[in-house]
Protein backbone atom coordinates (compact mmCIF):
# COMPACT_ATOMS: atom_id res chain seq x y z
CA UNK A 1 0.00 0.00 0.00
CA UNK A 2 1.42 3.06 -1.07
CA UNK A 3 1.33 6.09 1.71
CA UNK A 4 1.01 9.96 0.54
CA UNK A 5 3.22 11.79 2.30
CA UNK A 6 4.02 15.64 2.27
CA UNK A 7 7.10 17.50 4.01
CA UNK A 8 7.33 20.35 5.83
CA UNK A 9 10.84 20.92 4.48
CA UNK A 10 12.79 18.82 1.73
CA UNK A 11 14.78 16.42 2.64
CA UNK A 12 18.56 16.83 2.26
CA UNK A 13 19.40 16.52 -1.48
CA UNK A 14 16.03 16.87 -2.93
CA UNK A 15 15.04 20.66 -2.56
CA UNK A 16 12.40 21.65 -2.78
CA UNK A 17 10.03 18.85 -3.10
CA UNK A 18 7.82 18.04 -0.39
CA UNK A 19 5.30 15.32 -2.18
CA UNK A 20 6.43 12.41 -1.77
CA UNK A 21 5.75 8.65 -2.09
CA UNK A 22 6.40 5.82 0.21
CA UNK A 23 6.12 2.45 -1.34
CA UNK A 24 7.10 -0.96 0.41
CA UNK A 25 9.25 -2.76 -1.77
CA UNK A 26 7.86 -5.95 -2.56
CA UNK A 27 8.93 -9.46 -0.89
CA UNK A 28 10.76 -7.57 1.63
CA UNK A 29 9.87 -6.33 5.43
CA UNK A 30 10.34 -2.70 6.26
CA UNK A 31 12.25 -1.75 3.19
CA UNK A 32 10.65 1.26 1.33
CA UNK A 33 11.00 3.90 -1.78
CA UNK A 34 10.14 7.28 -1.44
CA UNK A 35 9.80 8.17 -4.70
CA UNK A 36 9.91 12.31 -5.04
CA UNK A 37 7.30 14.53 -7.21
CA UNK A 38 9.14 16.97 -9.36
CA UNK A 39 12.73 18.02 -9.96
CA UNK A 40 15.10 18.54 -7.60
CA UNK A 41 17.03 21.52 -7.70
CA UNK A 42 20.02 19.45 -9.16
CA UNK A 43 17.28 18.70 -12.05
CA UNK A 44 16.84 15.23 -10.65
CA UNK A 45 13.55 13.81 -11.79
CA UNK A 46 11.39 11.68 -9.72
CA UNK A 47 14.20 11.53 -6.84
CA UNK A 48 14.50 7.82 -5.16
CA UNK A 49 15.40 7.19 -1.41
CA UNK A 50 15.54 3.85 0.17
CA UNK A 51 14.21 3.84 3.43
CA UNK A 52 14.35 1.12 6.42
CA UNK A 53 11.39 0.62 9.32
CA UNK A 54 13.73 1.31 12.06
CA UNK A 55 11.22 -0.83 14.27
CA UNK A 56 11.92 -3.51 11.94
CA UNK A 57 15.59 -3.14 11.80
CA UNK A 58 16.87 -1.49 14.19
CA UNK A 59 14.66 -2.30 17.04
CA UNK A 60 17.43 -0.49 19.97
CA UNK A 61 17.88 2.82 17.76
CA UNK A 62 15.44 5.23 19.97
CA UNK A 63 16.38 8.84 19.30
CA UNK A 64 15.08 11.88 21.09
CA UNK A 65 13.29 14.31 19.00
CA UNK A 66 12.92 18.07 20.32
CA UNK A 67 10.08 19.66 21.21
CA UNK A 68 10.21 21.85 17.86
CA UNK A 69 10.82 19.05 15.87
CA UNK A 70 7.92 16.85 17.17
CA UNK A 71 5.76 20.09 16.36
CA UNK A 72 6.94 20.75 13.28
CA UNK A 73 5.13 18.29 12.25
CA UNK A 74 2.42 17.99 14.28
CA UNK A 75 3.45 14.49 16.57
CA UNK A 76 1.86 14.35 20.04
CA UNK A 77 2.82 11.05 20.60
CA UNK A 78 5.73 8.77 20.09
CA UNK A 79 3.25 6.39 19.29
CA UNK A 80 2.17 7.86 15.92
CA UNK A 81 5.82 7.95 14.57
CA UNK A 82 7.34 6.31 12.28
CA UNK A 83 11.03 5.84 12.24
CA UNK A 84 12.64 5.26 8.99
CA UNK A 85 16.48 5.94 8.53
CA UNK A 86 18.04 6.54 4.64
CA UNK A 87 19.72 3.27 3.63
CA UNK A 88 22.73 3.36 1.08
CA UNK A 89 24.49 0.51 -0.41
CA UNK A 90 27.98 0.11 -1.11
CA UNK A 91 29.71 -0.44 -3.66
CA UNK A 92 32.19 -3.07 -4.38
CA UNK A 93 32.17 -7.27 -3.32
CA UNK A 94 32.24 -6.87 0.31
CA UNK A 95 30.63 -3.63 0.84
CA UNK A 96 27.32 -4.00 3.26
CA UNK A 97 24.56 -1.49 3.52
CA UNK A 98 25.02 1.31 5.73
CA UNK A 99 22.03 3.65 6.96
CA UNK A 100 22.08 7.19 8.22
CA UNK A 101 20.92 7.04 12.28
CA UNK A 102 21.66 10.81 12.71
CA UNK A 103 19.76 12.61 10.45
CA UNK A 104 16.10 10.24 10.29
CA UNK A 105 12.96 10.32 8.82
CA UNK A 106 10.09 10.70 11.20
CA UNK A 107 6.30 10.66 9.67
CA UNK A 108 3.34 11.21 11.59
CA UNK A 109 1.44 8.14 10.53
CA UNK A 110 -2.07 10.01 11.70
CA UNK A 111 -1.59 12.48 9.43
CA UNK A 112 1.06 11.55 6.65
CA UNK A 113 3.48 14.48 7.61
CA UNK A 114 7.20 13.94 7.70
CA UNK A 115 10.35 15.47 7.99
CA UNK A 116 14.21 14.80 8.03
CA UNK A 117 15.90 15.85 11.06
CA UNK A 118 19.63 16.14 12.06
CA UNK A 119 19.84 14.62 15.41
CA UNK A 120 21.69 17.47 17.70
CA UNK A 121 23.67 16.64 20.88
CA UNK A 122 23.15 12.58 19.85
CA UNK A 123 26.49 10.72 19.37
CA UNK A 124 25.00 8.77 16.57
CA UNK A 125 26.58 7.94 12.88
CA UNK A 126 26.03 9.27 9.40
CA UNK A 127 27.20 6.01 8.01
CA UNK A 128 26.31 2.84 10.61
CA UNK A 129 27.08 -0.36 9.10
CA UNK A 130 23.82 -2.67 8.95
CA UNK A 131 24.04 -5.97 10.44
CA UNK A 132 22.17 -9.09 10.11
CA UNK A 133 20.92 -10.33 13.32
């Protein structure tokens, strides 16, 4: 089932879209596209980002949104987020997927508004290293 979604700012790369698609990618479990609506300043088309359920994934990874963040999008409750972190493959034989845990994705599932945040004052990675459990 494919989710509308609209941001209250771009996220980073793909200025200055803010519809957006999220599609579960089939025969897998919390892996998702959002799929972008427009060009991106850069003059991408239809921009792609893969996206992991962090509940899914990375059941431990619990970062602390601020007050201004949690407004900004209109979350009242932990409850009605949903966590998604940007997942990039590497390249090469032996590179693994990595995924970015300090700037995520947070969508208010009540309402379909989402937003990218960086992460202040949390000692977490740009690039952590996904492992299979």
């Amino acid at each position: 089932m494919n989710i509308a979604l609209t941001f209250t700012v771009a996220p980073f790369g793909l200025e200055p879209l803010s519809a957006f698609v999220l599609s579960p990618i089939e025969h897998t479990d919390g892996l998702f596209a959002l799929v972008g609506s427009g060009s991106t300043d850069t003059g991408v088309e239809d921009p792609r980002l893969f996206l992991l359920d962090a509940a899914v994934h990375l059941p431990s990874y619990a970062p602390e949104l601020s007050d201004v963040q949690a407004a900004s999008i209109g979350l009242d409750s932990a409850a009605d987020a949903m966590l998604l972190v940007v997942a990039n493959a590497g390249s090469g034989s032996d590179a693994g997927m990595t995924v970015n845990l300090l700037a995520p994705v947070v969508v208010n599932a009540r309402t379909g508004v989402g937003a990218q945040f960086i992460l202040d004052g949390q000692d977490l990675p740009l690039r952590a290293e996904l492992v299979r459990a």
